[in-house]
C-alpha atoms as a PDB file:
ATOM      1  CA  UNK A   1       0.000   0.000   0.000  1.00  0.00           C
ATOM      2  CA  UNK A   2       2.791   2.348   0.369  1.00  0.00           C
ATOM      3  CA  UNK A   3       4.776   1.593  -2.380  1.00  0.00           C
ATOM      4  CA  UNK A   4       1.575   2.417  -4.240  1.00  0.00           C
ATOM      5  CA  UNK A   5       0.663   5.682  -2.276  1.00  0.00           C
ATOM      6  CA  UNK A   6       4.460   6.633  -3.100  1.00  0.00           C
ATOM      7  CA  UNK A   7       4.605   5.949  -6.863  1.00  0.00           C
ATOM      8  CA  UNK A   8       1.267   7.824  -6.836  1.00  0.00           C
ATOM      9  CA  UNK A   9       3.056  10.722  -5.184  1.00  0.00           C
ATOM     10  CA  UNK A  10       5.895  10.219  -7.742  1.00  0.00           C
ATOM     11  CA  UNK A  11       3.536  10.257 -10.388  1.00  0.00           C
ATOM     12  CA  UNK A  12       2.175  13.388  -9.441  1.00  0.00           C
ATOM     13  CA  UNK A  13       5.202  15.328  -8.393  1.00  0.00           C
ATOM     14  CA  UNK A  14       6.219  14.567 -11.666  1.00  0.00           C
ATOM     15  CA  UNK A  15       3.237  16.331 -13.606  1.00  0.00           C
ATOM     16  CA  UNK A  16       3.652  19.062 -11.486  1.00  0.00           C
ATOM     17  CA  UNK A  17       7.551  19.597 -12.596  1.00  0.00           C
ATOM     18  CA  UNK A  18       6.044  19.102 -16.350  1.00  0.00           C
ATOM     19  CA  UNK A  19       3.662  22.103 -16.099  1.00  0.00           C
ATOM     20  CA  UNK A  20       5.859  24.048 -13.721  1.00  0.00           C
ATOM     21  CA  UNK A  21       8.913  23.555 -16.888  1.00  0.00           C
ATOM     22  CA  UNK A  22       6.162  24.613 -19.309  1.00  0.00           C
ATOM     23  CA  UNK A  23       4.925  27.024 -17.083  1.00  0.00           C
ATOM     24  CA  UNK A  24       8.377  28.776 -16.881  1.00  0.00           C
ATOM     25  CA  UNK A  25       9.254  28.042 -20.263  1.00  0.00           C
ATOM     26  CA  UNK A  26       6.316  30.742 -21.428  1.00  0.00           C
ATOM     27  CA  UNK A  27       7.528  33.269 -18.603  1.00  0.00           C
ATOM     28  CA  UNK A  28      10.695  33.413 -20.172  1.00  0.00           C
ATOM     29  CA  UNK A  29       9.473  33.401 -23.286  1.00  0.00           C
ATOM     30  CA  UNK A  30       7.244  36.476 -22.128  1.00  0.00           C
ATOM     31  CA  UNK A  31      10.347  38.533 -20.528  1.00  0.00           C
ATOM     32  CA  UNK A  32      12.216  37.957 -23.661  1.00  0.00           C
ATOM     33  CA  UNK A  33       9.841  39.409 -26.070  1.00  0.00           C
ATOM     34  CA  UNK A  34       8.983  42.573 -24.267  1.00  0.00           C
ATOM     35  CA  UNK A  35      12.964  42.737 -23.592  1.00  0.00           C
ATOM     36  CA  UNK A  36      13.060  43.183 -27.072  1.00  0.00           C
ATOM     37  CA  UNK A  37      10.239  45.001 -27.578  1.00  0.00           C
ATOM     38  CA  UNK A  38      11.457  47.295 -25.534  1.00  0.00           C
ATOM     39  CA  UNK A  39      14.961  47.743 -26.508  1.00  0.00           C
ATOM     40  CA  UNK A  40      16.569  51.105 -27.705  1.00  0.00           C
ATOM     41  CA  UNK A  41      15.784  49.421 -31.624  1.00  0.00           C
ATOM     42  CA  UNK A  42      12.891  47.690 -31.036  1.00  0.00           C
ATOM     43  CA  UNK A  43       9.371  48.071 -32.761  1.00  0.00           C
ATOM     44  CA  UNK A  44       8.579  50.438 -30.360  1.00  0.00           C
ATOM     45  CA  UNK A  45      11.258  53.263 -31.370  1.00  0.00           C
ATOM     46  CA  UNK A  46       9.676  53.522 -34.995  1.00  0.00           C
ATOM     47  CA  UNK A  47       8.863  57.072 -35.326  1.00  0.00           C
ATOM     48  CA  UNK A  48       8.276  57.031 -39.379  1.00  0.00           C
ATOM     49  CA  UNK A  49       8.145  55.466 -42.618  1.00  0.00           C
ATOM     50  CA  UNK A  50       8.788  57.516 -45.642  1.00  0.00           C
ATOM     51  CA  UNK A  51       8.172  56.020 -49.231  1.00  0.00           C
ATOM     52  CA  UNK A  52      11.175  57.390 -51.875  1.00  0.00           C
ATOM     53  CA  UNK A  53      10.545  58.600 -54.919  1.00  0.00           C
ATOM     54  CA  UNK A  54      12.786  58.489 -57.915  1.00  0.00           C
ATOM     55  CA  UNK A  55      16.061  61.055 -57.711  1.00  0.00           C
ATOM     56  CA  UNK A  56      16.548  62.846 -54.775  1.00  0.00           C
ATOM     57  CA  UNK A  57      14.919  62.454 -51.341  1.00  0.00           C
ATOM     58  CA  UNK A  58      16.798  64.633 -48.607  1.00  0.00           C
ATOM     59  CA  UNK A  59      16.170  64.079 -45.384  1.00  0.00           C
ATOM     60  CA  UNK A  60      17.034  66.145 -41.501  1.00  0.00           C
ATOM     61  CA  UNK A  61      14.593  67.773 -38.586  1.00  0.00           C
ATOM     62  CA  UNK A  62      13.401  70.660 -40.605  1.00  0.00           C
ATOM     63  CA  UNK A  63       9.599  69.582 -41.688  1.00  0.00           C
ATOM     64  CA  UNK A  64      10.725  70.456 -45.362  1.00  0.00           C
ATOM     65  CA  UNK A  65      12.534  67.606 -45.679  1.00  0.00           C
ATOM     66  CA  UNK A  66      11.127  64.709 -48.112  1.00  0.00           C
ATOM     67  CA  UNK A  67      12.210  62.506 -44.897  1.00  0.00           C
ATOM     68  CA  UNK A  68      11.768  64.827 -41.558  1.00  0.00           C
ATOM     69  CA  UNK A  69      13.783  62.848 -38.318  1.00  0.00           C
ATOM     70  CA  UNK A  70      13.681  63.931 -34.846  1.00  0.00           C
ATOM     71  CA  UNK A  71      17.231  64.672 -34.041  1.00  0.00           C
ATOM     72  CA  UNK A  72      19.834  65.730 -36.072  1.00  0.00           C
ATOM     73  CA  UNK A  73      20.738  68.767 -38.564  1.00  0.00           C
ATOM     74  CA  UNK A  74      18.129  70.644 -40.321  1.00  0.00           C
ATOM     75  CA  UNK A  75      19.305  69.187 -43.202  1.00  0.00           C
ATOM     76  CA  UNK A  76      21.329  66.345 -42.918  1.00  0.00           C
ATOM     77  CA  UNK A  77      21.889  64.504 -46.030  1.00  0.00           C
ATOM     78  CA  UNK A  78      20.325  62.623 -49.191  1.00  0.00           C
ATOM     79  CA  UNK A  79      19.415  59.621 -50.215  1.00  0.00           C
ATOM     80  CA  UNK A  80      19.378  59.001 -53.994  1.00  0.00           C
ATOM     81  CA  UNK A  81      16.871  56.375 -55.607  1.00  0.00           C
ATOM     82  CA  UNK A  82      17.022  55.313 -59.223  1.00  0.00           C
ATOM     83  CA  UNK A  83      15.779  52.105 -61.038  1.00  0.00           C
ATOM     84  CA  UNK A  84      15.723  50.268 -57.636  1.00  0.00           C
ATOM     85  CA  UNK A  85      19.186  51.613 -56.348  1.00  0.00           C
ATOM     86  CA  UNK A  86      19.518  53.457 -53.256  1.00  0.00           C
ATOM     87  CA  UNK A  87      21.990  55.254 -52.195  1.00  0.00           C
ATOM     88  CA  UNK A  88      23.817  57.446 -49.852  1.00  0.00           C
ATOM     89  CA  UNK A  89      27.148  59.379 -49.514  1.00  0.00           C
ATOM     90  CA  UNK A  90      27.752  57.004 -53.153  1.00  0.00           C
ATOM     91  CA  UNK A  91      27.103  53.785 -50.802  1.00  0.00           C
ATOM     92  CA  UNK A  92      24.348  51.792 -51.965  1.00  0.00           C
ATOM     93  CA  UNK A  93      22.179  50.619 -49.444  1.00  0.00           C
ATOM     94  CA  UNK A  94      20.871  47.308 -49.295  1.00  0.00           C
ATOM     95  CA  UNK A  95      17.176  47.085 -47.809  1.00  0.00           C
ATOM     96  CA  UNK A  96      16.594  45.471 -44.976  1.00  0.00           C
ATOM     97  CA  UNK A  97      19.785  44.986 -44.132  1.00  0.00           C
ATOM     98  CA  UNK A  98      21.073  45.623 -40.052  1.00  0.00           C
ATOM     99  CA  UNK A  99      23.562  48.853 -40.968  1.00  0.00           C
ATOM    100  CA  UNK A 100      21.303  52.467 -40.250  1.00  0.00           C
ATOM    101  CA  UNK A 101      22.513  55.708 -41.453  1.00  0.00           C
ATOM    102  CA  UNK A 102      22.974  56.865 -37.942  1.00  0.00           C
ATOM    103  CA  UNK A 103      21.973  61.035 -37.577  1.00  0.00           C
ATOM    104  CA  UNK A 104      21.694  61.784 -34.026  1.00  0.00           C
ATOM    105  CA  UNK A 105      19.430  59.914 -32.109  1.00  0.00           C
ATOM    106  CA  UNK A 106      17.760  58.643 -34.914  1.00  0.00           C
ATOM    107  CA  UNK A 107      18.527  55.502 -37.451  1.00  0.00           C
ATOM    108  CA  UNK A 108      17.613  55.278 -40.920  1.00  0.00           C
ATOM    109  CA  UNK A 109      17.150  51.991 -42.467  1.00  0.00           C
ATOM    110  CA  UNK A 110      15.819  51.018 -46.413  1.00  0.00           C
ATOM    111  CA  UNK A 111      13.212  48.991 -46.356  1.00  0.00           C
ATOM    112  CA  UNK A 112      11.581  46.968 -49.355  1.00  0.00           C
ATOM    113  CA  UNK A 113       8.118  46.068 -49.787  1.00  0.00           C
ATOM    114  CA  UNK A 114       7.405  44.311 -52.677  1.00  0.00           C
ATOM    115  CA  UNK A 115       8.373  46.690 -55.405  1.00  0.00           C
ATOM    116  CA  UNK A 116       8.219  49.719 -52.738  1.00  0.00           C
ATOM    117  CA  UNK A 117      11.134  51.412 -51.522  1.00  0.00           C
ATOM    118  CA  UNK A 118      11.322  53.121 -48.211  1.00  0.00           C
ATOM    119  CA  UNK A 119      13.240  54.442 -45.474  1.00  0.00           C
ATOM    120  CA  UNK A 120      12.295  53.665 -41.848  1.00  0.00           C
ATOM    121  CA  UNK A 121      13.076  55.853 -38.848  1.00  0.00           C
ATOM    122  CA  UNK A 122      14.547  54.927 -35.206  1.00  0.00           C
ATOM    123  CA  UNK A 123      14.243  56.892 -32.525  1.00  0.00           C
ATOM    124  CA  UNK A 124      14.853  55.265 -28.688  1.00  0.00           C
ATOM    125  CA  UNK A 125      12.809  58.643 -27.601  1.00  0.00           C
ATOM    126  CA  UNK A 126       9.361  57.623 -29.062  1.00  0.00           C
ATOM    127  CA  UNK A 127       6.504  58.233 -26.750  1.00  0.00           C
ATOM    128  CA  UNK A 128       5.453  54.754 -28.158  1.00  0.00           C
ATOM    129  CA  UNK A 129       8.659  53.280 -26.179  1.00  0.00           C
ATOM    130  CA  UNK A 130       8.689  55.858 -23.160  1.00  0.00           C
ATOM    131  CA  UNK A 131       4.711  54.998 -21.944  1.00  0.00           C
ATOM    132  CA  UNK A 132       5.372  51.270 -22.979  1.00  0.00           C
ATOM    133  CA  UNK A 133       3.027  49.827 -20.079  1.00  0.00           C
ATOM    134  CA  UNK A 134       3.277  46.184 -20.149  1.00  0.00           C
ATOM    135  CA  UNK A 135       1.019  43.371 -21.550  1.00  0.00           C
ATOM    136  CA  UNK A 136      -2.235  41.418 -20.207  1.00  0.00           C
ATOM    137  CA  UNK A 137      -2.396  37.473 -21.233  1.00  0.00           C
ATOM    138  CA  UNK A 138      -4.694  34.787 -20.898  1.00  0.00           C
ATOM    139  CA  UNK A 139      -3.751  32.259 -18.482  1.00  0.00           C
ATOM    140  CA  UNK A 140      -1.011  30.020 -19.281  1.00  0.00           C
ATOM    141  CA  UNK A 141      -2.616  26.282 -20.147  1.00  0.00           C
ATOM    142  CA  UNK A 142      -1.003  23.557 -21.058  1.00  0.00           C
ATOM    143  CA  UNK A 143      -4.889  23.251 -23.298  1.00  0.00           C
ATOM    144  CA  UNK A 144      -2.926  25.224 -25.808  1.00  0.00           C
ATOM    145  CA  UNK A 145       0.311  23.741 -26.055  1.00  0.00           C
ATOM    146  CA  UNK A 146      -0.681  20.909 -28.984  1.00  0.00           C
ATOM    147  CA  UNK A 147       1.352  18.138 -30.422  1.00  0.00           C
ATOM    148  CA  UNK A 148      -0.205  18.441 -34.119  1.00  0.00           C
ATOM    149  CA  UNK A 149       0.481  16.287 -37.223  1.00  0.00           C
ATOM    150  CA  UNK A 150       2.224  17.774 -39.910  1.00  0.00           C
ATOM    151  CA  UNK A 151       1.612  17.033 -43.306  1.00  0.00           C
ATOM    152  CA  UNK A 152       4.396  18.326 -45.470  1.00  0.00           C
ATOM    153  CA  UNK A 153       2.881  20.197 -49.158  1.00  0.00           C
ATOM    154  CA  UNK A 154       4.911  22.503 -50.321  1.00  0.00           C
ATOM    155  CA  UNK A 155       3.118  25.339 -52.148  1.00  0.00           C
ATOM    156  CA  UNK A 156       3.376  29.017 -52.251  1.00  0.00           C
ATOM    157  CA  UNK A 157       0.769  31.173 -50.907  1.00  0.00           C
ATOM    158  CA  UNK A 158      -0.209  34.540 -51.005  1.00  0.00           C
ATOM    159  CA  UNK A 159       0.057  37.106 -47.935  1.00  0.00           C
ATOM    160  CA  UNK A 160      -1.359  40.612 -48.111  1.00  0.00           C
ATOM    161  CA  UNK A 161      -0.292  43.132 -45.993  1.00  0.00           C
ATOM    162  CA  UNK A 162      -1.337  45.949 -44.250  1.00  0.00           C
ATOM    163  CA  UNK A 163      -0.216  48.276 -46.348  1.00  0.00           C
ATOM    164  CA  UNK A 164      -2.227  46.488 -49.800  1.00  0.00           C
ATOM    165  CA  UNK A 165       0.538  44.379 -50.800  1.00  0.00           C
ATOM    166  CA  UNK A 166       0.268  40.611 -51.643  1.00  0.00           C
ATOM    167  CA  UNK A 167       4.093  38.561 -51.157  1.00  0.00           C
ATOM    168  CA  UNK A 168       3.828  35.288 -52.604  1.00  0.00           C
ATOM    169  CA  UNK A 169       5.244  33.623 -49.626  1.00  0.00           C
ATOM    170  CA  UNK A 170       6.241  30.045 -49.226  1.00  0.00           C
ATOM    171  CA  UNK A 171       4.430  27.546 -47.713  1.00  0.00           C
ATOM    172  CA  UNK A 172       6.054  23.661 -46.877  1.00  0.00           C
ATOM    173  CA  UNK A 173       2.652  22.309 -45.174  1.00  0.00           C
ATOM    174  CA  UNK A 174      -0.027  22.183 -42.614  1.00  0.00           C
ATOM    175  CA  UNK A 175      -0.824  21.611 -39.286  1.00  0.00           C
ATOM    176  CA  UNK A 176      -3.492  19.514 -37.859  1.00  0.00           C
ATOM    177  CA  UNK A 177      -4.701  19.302 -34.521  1.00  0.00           C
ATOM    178  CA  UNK A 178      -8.185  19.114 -32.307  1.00  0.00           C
ATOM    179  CA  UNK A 179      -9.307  21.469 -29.866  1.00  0.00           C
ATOM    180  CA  UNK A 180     -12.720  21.596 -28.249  1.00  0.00           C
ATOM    181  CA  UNK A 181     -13.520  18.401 -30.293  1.00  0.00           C
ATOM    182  CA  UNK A 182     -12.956  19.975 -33.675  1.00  0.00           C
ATOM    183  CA  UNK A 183     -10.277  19.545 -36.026  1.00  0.00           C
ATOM    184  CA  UNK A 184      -8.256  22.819 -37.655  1.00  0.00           C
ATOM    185  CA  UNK A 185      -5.570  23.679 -39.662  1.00  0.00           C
ATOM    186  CA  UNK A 186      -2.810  26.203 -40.040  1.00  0.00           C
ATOM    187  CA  UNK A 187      -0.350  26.946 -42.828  1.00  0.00           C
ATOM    188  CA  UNK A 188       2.337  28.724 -41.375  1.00  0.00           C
ATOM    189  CA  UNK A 189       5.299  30.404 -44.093  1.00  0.00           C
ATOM    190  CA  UNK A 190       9.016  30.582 -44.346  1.00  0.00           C
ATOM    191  CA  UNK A 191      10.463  33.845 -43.245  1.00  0.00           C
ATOM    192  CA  UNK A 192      13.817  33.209 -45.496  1.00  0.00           C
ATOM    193  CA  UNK A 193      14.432  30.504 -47.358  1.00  0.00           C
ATOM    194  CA  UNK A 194      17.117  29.290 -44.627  1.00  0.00           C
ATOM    195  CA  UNK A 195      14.367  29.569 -41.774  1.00  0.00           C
ATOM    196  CA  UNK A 196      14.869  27.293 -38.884  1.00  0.00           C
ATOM    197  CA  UNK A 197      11.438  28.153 -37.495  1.00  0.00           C
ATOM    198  CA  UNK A 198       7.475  27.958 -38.796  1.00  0.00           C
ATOM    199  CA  UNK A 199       5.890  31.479 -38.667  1.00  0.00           C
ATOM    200  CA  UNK A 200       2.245  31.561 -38.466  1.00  0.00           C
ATOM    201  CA  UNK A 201      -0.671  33.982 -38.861  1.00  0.00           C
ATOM    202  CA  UNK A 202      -3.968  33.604 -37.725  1.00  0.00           C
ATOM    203  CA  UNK A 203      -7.296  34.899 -36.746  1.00  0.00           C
ATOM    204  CA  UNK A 204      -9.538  33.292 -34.304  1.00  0.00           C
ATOM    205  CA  UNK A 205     -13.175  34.562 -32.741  1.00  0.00           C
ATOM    206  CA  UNK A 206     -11.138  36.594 -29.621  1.00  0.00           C
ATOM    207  CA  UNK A 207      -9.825  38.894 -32.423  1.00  0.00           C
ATOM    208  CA  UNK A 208     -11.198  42.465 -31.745  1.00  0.00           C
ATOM    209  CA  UNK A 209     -12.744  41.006 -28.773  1.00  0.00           C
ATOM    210  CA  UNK A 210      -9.652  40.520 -25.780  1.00  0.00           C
ATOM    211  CA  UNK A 211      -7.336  40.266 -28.704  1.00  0.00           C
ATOM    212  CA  UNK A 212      -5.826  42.433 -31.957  1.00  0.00           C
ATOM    213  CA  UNK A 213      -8.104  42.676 -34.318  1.00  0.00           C
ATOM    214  CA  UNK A 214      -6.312  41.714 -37.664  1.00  0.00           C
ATOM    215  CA  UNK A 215      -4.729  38.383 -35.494  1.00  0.00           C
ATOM    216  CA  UNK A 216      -2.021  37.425 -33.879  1.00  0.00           C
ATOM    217  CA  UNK A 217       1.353  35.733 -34.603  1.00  0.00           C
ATOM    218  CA  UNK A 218       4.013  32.647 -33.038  1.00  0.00           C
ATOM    219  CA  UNK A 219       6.521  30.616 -34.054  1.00  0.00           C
ATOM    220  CA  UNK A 220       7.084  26.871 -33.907  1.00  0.00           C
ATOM    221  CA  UNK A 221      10.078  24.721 -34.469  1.00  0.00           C
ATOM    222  CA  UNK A 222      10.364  22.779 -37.227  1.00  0.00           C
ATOM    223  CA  UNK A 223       8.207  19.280 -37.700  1.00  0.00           C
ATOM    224  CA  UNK A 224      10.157  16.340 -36.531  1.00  0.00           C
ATOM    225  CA  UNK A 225       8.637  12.589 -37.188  1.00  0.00           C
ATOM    226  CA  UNK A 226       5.726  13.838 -38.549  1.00  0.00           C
ATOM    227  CA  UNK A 227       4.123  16.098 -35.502  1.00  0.00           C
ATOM    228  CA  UNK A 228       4.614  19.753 -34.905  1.00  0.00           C
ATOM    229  CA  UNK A 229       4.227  21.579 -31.382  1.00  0.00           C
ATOM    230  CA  UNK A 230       1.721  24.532 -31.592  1.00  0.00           C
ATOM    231  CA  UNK A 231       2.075  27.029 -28.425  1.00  0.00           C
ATOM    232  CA  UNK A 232      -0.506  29.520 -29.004  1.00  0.00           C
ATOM    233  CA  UNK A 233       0.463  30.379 -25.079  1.00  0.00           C
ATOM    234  CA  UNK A 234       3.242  32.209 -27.000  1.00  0.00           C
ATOM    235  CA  UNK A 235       0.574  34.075 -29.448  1.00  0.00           C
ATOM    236  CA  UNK A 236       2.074  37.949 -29.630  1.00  0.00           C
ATOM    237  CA  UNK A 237       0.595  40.904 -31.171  1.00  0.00           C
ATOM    238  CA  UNK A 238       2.147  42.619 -34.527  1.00  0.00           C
ATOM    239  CA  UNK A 239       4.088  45.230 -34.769  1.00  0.00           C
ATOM    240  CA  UNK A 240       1.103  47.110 -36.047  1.00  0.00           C
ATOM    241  CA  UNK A 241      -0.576  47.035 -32.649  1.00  0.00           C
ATOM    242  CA  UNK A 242       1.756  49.930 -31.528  1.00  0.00           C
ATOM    243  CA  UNK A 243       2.794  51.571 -34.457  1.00  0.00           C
ATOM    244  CA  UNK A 244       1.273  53.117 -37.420  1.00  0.00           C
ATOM    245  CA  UNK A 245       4.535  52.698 -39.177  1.00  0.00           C
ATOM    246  CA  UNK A 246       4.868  48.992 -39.618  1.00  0.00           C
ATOM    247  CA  UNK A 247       3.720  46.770 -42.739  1.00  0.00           C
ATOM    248  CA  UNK A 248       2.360  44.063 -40.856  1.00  0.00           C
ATOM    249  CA  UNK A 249       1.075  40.969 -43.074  1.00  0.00           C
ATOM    250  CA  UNK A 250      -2.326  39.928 -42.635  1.00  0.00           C
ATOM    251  CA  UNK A 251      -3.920  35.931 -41.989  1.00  0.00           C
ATOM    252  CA  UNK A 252      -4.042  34.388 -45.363  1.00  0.00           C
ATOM    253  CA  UNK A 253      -8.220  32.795 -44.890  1.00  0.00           C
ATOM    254  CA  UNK A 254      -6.857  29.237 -44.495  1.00  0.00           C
ATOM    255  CA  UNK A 255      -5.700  30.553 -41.108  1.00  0.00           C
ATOM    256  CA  UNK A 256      -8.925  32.363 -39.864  1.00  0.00           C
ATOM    257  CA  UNK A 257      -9.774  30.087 -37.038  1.00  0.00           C
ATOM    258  CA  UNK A 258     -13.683  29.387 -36.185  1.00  0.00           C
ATOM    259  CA  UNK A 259     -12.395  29.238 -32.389  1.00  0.00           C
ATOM    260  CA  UNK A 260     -11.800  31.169 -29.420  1.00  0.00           C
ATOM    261  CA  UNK A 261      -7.416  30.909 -28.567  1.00  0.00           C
ATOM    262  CA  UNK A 262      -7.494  32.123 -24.997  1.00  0.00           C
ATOM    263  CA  UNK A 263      -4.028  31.567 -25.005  1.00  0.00           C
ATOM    264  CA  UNK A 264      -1.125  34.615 -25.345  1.00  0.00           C
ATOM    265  CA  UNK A 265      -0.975  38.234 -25.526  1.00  0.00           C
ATOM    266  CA  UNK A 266      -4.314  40.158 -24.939  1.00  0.00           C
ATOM    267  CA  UNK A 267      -4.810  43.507 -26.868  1.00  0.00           C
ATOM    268  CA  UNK A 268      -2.198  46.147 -26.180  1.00  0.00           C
ATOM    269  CA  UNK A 269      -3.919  48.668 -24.118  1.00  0.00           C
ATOM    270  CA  UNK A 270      -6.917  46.453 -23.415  1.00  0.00           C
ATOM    271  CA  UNK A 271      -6.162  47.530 -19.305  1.00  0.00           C
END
């Protein structure tokens, strides 16, 4: 009788250390996403996003400037564009890439979108980043932590953004998993073509209720033997949730869920 009462207790303590590990896992994860939230170049120092226009596009604090920043000289410089090209000081600059034109306070950085070119402005001084107040989240549950089968079918689909641009975007295959008794799927997309990680979109029936409207994002790892872990307890909001200045993309339909996720981040601001 005691030997059983004792594995029992065994048994127990460890289900207990399994939800306490996943339990912390998501904490962590949670600290580390508003760490970089929050950090000096972080989504929530945007403080513009200028589109160029073929030739010359100066740019320094005075409001007369095709690109006005916050800090800086009056006028502080140029940045040429032609047939796709920009550059700067006779340095092209590559979009997207990690190296700002640095002026002040502020950062510059080219951005592409689709066959838009732009230039996106830093600041570390944004109200956006100095009244940064914290998040509210559902509850953490292991309900929404879900082995799901993956069924590998490699197809590119199309993701519109925010802004009214569709990126053909690729796609190597679905989840499936159950929830409430009902079976769903989700087709998350390569980032790069050298992702190590699933990035999904969705939209489920808390969005614009307790959650962002448009939907929410996470991460996964890649499949392994066939099953893929989906941690919706890790759901975040997009960048567009704190900044007009973001091109968020949007949930392609095969990802609008007919479910309530009360898993993740809540609605910034939703206090």
């Amino acid at each position: 009788m005691r030997r059983a009462i004792a594995l029992g207790a065994l048994a127990l303590s460890g289900a207990l250390f399994a939800v306490s590990n996943h339990e912390s896992e998501v904490l962590a994860w949670r600290a580390d996403r508003v760490k970089t939230l929050t950090a000096e170049d972080g989504w929530l120092s945007l403080a513009g996003l200028f589109w160029l226009h073929e030739g010359p596009n100066q740019f320094g604090k005075d409001p007369s400037n095709d690109i006005p920043i916050p800090d800086g000289p009056a006028h502080a410089g140029v940045f040429e564009f032609h047939q796709g090209a920009v550059t700067y000081q006779g340095k092209e600059l590559k979009p997207d890439a990690s190296d700002p034109v640095k002026v002040g306070r502020a950062s510059l950085f080219v951005i592409k979108r689709s066959d838009k070119f732009g230039i996106r402005v830093k600041d570390p001084e944004t109200e956006a980043r100095r009244n940064f107040h914290g998040f509210q989240y559902f509850p953490i549950s292991d309900e929404y932590r879900i082995v799901a089968k993956w069924v590998p079918e490699p197809k590119t689909i199309p993701i519109l953004n925010v802004i009214g641009q569709t990126q053909p975007s690729p796609n190597p295959g679905y989840a499936v998993f159950q929830l409430h008794g009902h079976e769903y799927k989700l087709y998350p997309i390569l980032e790069t073509l050298d992702a190590t990680q699933l990035f999904y979109i969705f939209r489920d029936q808390t969005s614009g209720k307790e959650t962002y409207p448009a939907g929410r994002f996470f991460y996964s790892d890649m499949p392994r033997e066939g099953k893929v872990v989906l941690d919706f307890n890790k759901a975040y909001n997009p960048p567009c949730a704190f900044t007009p200045y973001a091109t968020c993309p949007l949930p392609p339909p095969e990802n609008r869920l007919a479910v309530r996720i009360e898993a993740g981040e809540k609605k910034y601001g939703d206090h």
